[in-house]
C-alpha atoms as a PDB file:
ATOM      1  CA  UNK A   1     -21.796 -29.003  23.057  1.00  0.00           C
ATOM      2  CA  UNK A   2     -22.849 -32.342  21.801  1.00  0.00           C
ATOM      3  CA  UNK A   3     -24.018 -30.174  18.160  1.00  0.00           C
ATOM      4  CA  UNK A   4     -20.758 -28.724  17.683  1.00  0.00           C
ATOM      5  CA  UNK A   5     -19.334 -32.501  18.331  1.00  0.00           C
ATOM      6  CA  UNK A   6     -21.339 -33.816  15.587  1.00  0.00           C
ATOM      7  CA  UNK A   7     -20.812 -31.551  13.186  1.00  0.00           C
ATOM      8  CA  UNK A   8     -17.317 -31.538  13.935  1.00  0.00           C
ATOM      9  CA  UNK A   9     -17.609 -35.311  13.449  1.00  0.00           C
ATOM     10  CA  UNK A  10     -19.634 -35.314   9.850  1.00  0.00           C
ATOM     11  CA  UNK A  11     -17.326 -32.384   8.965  1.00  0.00           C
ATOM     12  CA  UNK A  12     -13.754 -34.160   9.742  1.00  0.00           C
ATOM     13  CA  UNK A  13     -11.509 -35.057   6.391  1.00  0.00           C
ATOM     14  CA  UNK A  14     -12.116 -38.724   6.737  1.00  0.00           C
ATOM     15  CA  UNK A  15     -16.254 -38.602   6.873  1.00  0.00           C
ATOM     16  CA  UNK A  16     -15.728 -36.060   3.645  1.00  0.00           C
ATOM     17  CA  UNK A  17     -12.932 -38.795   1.888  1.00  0.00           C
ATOM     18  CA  UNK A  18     -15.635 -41.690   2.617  1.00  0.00           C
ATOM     19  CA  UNK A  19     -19.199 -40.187   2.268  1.00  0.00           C
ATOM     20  CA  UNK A  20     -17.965 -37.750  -0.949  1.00  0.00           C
ATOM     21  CA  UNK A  21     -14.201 -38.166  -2.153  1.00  0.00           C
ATOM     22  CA  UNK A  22     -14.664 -42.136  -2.524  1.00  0.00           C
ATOM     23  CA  UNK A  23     -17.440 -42.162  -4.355  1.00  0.00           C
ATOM     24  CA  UNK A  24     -16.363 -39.940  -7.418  1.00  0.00           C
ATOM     25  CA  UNK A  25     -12.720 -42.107  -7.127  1.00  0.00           C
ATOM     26  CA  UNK A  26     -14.394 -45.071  -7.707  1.00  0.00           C
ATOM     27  CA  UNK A  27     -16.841 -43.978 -10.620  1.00  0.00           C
ATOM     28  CA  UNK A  28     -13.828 -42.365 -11.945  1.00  0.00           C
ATOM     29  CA  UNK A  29     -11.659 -45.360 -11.702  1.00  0.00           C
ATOM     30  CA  UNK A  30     -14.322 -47.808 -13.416  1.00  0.00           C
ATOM     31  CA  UNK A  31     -14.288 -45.784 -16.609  1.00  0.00           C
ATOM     32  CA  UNK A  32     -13.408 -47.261 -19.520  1.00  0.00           C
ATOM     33  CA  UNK A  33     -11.882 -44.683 -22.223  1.00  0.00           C
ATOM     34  CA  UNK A  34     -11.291 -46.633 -25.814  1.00  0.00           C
ATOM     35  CA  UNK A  35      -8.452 -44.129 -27.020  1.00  0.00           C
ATOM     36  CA  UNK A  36      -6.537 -40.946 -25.392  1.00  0.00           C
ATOM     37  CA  UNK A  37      -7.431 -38.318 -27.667  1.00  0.00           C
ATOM     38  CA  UNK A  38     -10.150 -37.117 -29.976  1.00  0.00           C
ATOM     39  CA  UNK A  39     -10.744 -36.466 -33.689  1.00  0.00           C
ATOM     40  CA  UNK A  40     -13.128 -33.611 -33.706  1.00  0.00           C
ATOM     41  CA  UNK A  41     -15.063 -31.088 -31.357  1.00  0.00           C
ATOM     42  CA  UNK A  42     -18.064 -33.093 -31.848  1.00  0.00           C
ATOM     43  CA  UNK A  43     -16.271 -36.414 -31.236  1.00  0.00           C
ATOM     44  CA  UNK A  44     -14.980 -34.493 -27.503  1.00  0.00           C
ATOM     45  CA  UNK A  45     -18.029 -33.264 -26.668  1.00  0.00           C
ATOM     46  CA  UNK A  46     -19.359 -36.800 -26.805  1.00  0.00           C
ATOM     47  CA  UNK A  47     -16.589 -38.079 -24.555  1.00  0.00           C
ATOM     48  CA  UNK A  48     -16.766 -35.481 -21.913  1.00  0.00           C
ATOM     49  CA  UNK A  49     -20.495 -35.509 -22.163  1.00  0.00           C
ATOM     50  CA  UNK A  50     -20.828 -39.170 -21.766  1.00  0.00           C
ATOM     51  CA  UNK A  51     -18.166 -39.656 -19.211  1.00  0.00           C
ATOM     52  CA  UNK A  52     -20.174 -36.527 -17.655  1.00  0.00           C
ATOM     53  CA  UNK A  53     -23.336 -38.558 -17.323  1.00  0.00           C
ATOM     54  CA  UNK A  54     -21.673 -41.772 -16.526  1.00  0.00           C
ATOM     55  CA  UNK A  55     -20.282 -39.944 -13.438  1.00  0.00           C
ATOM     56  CA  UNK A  56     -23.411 -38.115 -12.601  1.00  0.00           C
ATOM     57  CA  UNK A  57     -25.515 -41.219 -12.869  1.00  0.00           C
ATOM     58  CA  UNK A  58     -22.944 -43.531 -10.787  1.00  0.00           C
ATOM     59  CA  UNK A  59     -22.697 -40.866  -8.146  1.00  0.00           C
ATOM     60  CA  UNK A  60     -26.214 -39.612  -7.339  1.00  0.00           C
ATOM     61  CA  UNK A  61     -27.943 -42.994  -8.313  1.00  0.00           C
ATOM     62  CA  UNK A  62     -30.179 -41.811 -10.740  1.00  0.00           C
ATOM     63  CA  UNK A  63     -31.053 -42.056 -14.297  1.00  0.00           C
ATOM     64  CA  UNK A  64     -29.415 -40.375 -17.206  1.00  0.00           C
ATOM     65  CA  UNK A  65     -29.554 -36.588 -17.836  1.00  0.00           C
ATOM     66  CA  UNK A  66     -30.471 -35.658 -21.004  1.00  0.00           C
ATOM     67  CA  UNK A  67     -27.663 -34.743 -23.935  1.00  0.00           C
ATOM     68  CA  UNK A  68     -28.425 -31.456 -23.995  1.00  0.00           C
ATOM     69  CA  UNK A  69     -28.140 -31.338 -20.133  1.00  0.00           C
ATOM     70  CA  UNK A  70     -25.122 -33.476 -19.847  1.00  0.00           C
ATOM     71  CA  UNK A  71     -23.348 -30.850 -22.992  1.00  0.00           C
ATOM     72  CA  UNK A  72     -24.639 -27.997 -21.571  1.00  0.00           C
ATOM     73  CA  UNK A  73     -23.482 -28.817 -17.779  1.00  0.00           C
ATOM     74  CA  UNK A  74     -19.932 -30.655 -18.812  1.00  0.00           C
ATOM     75  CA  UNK A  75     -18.925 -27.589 -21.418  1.00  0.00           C
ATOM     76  CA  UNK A  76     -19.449 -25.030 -18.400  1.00  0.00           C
ATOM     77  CA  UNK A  77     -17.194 -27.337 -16.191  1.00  0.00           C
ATOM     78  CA  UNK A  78     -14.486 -27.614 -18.339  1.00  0.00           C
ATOM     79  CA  UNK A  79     -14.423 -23.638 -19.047  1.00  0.00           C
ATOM     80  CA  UNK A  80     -14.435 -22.816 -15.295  1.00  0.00           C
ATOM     81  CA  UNK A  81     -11.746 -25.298 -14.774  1.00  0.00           C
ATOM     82  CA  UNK A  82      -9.561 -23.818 -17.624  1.00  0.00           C
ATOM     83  CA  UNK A  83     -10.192 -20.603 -16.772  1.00  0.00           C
ATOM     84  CA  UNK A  84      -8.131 -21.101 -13.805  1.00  0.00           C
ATOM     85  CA  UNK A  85      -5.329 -21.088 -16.238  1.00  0.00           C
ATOM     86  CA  UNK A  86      -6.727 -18.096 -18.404  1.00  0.00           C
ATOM     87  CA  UNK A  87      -8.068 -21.097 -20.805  1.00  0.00           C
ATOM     88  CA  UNK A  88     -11.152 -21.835 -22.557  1.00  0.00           C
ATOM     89  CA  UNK A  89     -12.915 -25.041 -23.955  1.00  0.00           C
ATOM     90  CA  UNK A  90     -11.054 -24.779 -26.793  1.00  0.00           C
ATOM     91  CA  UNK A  91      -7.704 -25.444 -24.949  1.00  0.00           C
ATOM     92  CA  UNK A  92      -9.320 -27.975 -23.307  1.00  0.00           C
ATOM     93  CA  UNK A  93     -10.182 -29.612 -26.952  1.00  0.00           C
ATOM     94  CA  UNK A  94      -6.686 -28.792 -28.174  1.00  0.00           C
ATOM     95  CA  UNK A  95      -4.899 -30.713 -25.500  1.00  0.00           C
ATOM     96  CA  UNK A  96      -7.675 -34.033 -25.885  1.00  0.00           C
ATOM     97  CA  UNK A  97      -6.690 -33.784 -29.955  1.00  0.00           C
ATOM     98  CA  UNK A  98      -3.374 -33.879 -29.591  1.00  0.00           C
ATOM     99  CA  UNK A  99      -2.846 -35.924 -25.897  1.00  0.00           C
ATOM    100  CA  UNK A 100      -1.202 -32.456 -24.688  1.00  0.00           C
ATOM    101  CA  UNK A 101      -1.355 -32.513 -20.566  1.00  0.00           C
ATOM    102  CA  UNK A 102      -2.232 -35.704 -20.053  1.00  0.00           C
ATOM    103  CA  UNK A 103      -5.251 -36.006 -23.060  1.00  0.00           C
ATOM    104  CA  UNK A 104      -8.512 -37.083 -22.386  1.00  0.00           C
ATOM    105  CA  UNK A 105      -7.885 -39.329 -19.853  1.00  0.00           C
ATOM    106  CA  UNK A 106      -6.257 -36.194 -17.760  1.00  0.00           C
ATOM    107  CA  UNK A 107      -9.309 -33.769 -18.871  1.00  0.00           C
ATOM    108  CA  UNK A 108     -12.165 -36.552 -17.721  1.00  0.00           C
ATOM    109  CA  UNK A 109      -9.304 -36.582 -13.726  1.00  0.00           C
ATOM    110  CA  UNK A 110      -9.973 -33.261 -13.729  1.00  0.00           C
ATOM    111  CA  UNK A 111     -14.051 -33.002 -14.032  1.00  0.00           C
ATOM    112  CA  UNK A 112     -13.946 -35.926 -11.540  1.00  0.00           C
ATOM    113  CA  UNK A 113     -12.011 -33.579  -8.657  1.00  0.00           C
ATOM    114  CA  UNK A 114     -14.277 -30.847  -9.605  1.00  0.00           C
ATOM    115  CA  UNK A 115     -17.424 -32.467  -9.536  1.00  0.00           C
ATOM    116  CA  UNK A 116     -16.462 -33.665  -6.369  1.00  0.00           C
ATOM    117  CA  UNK A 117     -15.086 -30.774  -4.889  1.00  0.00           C
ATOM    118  CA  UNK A 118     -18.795 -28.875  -5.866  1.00  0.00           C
ATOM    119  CA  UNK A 119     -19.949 -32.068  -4.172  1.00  0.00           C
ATOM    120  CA  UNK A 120     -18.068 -31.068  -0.816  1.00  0.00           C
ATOM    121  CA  UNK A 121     -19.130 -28.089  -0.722  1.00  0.00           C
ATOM    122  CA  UNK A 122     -22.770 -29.208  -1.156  1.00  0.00           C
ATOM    123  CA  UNK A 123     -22.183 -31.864   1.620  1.00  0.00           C
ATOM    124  CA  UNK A 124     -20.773 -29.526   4.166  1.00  0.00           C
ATOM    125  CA  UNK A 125     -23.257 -26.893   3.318  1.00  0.00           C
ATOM    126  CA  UNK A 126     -25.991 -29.457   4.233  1.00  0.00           C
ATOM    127  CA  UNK A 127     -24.082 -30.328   7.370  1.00  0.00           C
ATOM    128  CA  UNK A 128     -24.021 -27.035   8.588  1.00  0.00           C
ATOM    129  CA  UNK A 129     -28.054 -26.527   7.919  1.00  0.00           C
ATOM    130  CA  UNK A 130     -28.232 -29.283   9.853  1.00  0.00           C
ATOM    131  CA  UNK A 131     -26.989 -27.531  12.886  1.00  0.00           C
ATOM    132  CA  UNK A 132     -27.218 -23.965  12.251  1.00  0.00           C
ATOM    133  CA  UNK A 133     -31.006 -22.292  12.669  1.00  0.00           C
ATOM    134  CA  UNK A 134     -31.275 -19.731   9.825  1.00  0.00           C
ATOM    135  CA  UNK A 135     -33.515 -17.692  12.405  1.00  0.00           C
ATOM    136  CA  UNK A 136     -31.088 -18.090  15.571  1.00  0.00           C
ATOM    137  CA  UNK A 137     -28.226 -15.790  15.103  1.00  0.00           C
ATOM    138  CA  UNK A 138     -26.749 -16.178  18.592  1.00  0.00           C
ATOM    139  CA  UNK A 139     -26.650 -19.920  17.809  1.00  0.00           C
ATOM    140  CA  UNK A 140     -24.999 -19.297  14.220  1.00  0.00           C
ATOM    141  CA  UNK A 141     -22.291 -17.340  15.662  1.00  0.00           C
ATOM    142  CA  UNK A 142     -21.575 -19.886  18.638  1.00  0.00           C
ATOM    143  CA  UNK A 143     -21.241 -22.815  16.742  1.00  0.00           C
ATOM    144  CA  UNK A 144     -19.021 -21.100  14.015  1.00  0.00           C
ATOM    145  CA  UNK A 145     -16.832 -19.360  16.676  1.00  0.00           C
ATOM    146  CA  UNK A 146     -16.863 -23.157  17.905  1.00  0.00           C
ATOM    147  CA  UNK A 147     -15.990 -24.891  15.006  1.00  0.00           C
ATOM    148  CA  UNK A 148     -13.034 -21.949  14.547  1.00  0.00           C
ATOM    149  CA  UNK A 149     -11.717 -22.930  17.613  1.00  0.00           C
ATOM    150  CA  UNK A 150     -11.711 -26.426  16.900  1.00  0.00           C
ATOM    151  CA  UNK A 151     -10.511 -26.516  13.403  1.00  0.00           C
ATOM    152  CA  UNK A 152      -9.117 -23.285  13.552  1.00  0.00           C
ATOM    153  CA  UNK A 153      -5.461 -24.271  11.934  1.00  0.00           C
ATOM    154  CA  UNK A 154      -7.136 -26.107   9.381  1.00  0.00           C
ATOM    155  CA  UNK A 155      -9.098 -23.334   8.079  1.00  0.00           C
ATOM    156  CA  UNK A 156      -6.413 -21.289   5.723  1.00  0.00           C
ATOM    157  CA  UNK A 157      -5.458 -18.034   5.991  1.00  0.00           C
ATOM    158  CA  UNK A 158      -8.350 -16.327   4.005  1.00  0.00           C
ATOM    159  CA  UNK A 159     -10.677 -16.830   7.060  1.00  0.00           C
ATOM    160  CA  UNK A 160     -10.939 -14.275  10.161  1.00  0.00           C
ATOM    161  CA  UNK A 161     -10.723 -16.233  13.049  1.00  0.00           C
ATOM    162  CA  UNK A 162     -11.799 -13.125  15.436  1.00  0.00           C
ATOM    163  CA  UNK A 163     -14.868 -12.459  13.965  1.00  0.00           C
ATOM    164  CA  UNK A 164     -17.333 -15.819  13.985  1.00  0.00           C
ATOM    165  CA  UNK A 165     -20.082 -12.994  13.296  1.00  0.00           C
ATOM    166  CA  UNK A 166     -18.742 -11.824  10.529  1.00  0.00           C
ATOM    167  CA  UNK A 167     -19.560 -15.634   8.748  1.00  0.00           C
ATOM    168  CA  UNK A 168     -23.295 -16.136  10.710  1.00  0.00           C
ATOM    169  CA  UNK A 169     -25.274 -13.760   7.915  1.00  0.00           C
ATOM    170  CA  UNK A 170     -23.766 -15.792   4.642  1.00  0.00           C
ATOM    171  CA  UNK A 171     -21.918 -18.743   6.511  1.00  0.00           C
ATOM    172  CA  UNK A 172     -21.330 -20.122   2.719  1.00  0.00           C
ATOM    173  CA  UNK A 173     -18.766 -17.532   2.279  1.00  0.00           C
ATOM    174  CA  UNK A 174     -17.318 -19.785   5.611  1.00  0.00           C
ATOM    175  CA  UNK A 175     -18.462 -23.115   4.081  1.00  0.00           C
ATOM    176  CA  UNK A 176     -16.315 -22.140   0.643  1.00  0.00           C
ATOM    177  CA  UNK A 177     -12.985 -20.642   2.480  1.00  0.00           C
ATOM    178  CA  UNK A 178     -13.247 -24.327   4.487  1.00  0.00           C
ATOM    179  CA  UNK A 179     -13.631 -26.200   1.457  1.00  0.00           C
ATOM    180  CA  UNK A 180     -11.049 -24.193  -0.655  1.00  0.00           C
ATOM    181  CA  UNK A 181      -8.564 -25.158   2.719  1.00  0.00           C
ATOM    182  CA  UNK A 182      -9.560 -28.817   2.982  1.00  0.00           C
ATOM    183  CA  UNK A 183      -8.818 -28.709  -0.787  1.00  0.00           C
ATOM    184  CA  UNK A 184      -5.242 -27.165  -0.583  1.00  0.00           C
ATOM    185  CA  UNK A 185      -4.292 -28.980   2.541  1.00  0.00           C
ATOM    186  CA  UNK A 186      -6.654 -32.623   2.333  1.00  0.00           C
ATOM    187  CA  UNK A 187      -5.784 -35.820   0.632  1.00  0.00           C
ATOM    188  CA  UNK A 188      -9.098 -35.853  -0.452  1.00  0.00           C
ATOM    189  CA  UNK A 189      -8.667 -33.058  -3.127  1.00  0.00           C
ATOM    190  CA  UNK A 190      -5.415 -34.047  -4.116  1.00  0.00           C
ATOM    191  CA  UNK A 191      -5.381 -32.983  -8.099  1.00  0.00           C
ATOM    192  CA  UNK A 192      -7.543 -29.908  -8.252  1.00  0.00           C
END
């Protein structure tokens, strides 16, 4: 019991909101942005690509990425975030040219929340290797049916509470329904 405890524990909103959701709040909050909108594709790439690698740099405590890295990363963000919509970059570049939705300063909120949802994700996934044995599937399935029992109102509608066996094989397809919950439901996503 005490492993379903603790990863109840390093899985509970306010561990996420301090060990991940703070962290991206606070690099996003100590960006400076000079003006609202841009002149010219080239002159947004830039700004996402350098706020891109501010954040990345601030958050993980490392060195810069490279430009092409930073680009090449940033661009993909911002198209799977205005997809959502049925968007594209291009919308995305249209509404930092002409401070539609918010601008820039709205665009550069929005990779924020979803660099730090992905981070979630990648901090509960790590959680749960921590107490799930990828060889032990009687062990996968009790502390899953556990931590549905526990967190079980918490945990959307998308999941199926009845069938913790059904998440032991790919328990990622568990760690994402969770996340995409915590997101709709949590404080700590607020935005996305």
């Amino acid at each position: 019991m005490p492993a379903i405890n603790n990863l109840i524990n390093e899985l509970s909103e306010d561990t996420i909101a301090h060990k991940v959701g703070a962290v991206h709040d606070n690099t996003r909050a100590k960006y400076q942005l000079g003006r609202n909108t841009v002149r010219n594709f080239p002159d947004f790439i830039d700004v996402i690509a350098d706020y891109y690698n501010y954040h990345f740099q601030c958050v993980y405590n490392c060195g810069p990425l490279s430009r092409f890295d930073a680009e090449g990363q940033v661009k993909g963000l911002v198209e799977q975030i205005y997809r959502q919509n049925q968007g594209d970059i291009i919308n995305a570049f249209s509404d930092a040219q002409d401070s539609v939705n918010g601008g820039i300063r709205v665009l550069l909120d929005r990779i924020c929340d979803a660099m730090k949802f992905r981070h979630v994700e990648q901090y509960i996934e790590s959680v749960f290797d921590r107490y799930v044995g990828p060889n032990d599937w009687d062990s996968k399935v009790e502390i899953i049916r556990q931590f549905i029992a526990h967190c079980g109102s918490d945990l959307g509608s998308s999941l199926r509470r009845e069938k913790p066996e059904s998440y032991a094989r790919d328990y990622k397809k568990f760690i994402r329904a969770y996340t995409d919950s915590l997101r709709r439901a949590s404080s700590t996503f607020r935005g996305l």
